[in-house]
C-alpha atoms as a PDB file:
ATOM      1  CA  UNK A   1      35.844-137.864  17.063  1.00  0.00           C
ATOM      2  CA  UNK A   2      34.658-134.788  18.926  1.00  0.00           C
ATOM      3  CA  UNK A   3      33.789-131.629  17.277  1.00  0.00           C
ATOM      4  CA  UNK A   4      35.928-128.142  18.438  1.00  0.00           C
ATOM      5  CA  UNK A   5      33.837-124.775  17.240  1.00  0.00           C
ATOM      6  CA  UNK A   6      35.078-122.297  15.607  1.00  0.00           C
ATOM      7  CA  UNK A   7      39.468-121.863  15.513  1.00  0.00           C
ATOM      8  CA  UNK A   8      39.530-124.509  18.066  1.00  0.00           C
ATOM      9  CA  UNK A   9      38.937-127.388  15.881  1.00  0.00           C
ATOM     10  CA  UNK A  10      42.134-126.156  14.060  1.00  0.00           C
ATOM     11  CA  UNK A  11      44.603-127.595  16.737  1.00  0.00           C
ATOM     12  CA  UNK A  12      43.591-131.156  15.284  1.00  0.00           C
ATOM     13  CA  UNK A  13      45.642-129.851  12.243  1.00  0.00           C
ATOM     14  CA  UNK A  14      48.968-128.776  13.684  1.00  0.00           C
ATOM     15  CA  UNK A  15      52.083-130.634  12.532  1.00  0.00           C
ATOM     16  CA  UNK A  16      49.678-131.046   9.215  1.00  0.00           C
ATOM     17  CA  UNK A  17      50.601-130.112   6.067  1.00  0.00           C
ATOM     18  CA  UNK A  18      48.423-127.833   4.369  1.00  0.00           C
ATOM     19  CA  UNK A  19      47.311-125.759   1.263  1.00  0.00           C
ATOM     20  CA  UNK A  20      46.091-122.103   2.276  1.00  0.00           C
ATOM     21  CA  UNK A  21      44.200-119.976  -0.261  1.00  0.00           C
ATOM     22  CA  UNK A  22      44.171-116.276   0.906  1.00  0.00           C
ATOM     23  CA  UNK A  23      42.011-113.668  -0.102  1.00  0.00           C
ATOM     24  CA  UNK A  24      44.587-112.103  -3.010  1.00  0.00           C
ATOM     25  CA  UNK A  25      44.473-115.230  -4.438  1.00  0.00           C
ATOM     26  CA  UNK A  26      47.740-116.488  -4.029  1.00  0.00           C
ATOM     27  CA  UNK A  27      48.079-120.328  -2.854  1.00  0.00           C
ATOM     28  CA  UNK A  28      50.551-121.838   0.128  1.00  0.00           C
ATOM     29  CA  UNK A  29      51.735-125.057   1.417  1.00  0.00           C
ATOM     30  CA  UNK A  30      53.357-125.741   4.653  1.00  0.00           C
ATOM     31  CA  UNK A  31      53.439-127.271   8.044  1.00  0.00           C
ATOM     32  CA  UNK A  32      50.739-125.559  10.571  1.00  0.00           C
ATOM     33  CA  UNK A  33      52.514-124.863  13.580  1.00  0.00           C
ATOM     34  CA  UNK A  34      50.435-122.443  15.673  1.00  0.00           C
ATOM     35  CA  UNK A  35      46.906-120.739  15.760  1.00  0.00           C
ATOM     36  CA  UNK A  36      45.737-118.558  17.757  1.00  0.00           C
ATOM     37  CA  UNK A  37      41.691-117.443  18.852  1.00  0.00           C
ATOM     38  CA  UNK A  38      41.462-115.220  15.589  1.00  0.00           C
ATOM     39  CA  UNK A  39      42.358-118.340  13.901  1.00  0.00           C
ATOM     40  CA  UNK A  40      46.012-116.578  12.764  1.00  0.00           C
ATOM     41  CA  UNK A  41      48.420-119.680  11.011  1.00  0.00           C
ATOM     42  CA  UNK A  42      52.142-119.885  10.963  1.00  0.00           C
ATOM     43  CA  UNK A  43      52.909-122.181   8.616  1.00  0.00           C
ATOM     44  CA  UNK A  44      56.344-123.971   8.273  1.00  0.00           C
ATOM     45  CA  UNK A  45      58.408-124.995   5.332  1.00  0.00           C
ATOM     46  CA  UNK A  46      56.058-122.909   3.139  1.00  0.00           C
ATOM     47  CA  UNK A  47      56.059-122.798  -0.499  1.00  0.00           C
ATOM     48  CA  UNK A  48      53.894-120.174  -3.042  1.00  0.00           C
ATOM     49  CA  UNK A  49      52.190-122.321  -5.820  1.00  0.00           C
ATOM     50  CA  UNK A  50      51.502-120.759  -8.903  1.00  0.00           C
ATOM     51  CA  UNK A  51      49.136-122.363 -11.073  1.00  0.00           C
ATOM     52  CA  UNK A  52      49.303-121.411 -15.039  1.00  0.00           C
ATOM     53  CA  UNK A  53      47.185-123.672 -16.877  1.00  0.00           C
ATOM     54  CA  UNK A  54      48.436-127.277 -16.488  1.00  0.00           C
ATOM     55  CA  UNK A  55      52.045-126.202 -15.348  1.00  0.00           C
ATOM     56  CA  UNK A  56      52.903-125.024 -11.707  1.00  0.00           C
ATOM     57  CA  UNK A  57      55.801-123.844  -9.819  1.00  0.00           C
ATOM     58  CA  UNK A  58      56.498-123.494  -6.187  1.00  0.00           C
ATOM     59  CA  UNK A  59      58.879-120.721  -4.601  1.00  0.00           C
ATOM     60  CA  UNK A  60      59.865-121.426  -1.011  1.00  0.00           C
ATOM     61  CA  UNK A  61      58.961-118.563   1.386  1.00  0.00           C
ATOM     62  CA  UNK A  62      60.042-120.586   4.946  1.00  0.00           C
ATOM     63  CA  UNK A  63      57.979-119.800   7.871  1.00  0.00           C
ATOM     64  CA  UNK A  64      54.866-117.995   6.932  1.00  0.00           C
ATOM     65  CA  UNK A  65      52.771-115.987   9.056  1.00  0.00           C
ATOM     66  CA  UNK A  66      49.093-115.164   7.865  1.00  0.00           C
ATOM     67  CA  UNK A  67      46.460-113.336   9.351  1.00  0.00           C
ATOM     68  CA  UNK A  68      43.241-115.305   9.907  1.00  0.00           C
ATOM     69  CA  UNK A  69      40.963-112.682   8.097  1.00  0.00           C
ATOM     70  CA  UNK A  70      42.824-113.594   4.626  1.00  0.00           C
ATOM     71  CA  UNK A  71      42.379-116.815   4.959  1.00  0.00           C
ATOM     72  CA  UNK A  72      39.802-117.997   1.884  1.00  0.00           C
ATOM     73  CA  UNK A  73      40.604-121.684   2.387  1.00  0.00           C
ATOM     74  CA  UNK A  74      42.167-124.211   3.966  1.00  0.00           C
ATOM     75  CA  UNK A  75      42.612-128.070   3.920  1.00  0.00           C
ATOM     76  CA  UNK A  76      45.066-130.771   4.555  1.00  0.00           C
ATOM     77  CA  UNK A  77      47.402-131.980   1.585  1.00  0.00           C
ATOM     78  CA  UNK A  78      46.889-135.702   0.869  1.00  0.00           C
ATOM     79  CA  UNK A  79      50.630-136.279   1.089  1.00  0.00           C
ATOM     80  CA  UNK A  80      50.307-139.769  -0.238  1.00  0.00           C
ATOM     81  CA  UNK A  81      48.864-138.504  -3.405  1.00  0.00           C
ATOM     82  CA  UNK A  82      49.928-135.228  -3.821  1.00  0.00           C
ATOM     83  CA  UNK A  83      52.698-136.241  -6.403  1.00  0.00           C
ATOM     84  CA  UNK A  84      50.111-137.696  -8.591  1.00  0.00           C
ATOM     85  CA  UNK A  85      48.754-134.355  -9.642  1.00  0.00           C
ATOM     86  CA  UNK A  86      47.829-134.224 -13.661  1.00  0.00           C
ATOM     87  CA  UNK A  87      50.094-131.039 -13.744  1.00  0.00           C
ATOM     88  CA  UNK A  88      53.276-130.621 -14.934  1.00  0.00           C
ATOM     89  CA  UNK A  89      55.748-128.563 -12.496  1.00  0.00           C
ATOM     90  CA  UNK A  90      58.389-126.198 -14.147  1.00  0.00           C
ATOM     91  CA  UNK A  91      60.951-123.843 -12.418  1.00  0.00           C
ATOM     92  CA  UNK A  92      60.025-120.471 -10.777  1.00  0.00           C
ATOM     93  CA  UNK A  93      61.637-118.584 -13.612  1.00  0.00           C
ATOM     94  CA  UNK A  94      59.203-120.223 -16.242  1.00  0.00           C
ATOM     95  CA  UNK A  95      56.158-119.937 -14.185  1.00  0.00           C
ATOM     96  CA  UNK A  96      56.477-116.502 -13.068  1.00  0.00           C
ATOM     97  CA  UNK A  97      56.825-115.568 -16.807  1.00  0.00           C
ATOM     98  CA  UNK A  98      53.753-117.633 -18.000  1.00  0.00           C
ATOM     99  CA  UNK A  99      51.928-115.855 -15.236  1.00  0.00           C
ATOM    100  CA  UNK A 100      52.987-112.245 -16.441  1.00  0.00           C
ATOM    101  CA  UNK A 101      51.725-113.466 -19.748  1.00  0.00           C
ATOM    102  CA  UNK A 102      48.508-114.403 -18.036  1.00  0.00           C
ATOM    103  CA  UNK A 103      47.898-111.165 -15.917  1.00  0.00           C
ATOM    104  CA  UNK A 104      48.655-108.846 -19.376  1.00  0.00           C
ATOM    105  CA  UNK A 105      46.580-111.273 -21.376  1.00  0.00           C
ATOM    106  CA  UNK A 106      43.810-110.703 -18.773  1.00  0.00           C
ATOM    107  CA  UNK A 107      44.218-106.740 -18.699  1.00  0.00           C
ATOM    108  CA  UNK A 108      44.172-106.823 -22.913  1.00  0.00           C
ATOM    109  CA  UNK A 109      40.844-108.558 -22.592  1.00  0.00           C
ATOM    110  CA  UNK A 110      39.746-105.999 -20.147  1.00  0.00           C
ATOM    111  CA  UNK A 111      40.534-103.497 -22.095  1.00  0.00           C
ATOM    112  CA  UNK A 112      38.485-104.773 -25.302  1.00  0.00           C
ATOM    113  CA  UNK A 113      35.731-105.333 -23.297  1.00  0.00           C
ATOM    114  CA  UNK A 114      36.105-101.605 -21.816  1.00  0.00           C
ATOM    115  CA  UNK A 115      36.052-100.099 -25.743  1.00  0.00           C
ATOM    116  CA  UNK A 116      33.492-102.690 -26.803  1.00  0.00           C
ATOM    117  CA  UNK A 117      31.203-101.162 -23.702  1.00  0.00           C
ATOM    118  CA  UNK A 118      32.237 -97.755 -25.049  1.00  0.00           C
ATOM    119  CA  UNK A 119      31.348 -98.286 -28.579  1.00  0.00           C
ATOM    120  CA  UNK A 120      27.620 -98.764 -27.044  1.00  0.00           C
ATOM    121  CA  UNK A 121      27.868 -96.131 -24.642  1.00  0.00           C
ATOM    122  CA  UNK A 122      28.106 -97.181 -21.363  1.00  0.00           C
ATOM    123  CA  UNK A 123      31.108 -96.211 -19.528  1.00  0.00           C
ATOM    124  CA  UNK A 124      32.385 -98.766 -16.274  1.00  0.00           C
ATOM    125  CA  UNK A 125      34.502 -96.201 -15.137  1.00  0.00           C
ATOM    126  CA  UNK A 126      31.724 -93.786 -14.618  1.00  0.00           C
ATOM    127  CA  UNK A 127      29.835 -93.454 -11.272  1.00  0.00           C
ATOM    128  CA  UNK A 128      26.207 -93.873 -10.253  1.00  0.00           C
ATOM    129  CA  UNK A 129      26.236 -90.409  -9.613  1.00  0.00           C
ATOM    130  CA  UNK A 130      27.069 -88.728 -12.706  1.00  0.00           C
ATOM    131  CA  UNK A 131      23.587 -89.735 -14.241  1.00  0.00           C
END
């Protein structure tokens, strides 16, 4: 096996499925179809995973096509195991609600750390400058 630099060693991967992590954080799986030099995907058959704890749901999305500067990682889906995942998948529905719960769990705890800081008095939101 020969090695391709940089996007070129991507080409081994087409007609592979894949997981792609992108730089908001959100998570896909599809076929790669096409890259380009700039190492931009178009994935096939896509789906959006969204991982809450131990549960996950997927929501199709079709083809997908993503920019090679968001892309955080990227790897090939063991489709032989990929069923025998200890997580438990529930409907898009159910894990788009556990998420909301998540992301205003998430800003609570920001906030109580924000008044804890504030209680000592050092204020986050206040610039370098100001001092």
């Amino acid at each position: 096996m020969s090695y391709l630099p940089g996007t070129a060693s991507l080409v081994e991967e087409i007609d592979k499925k894949l997981l792609v992590v992108l730089r908001d954080g959100r998570t896909l799986i599809g076929y790669l179809r096409t890259i380009d030099q700039f190492a931009n995907l178009v994935l096939h058959r896509t789906i959006e995973r969204i991982h809450v704890g131990k549960k996950y749901g997927d929501i199709p999305r079709g083809i997908f096509i993503i920019r090679g500067e968001n892309v955080v990682l990227l790897g090939e889906v063991d489709v032989e195991n990929e069923n025998k995942l200890p997580l438990e998948q529930v409907n898009i529905d159910t894990i788009l609600e556990l998420q909301r719960e998540q992301q205003l769990e998430r800003e609570a705890e920001q906030e109580r750390k924000k008044k804890a800081m504030a209680e000592r008095g050092i204020h986050p939101d206040q610039a370098i400058d100001d001092f």
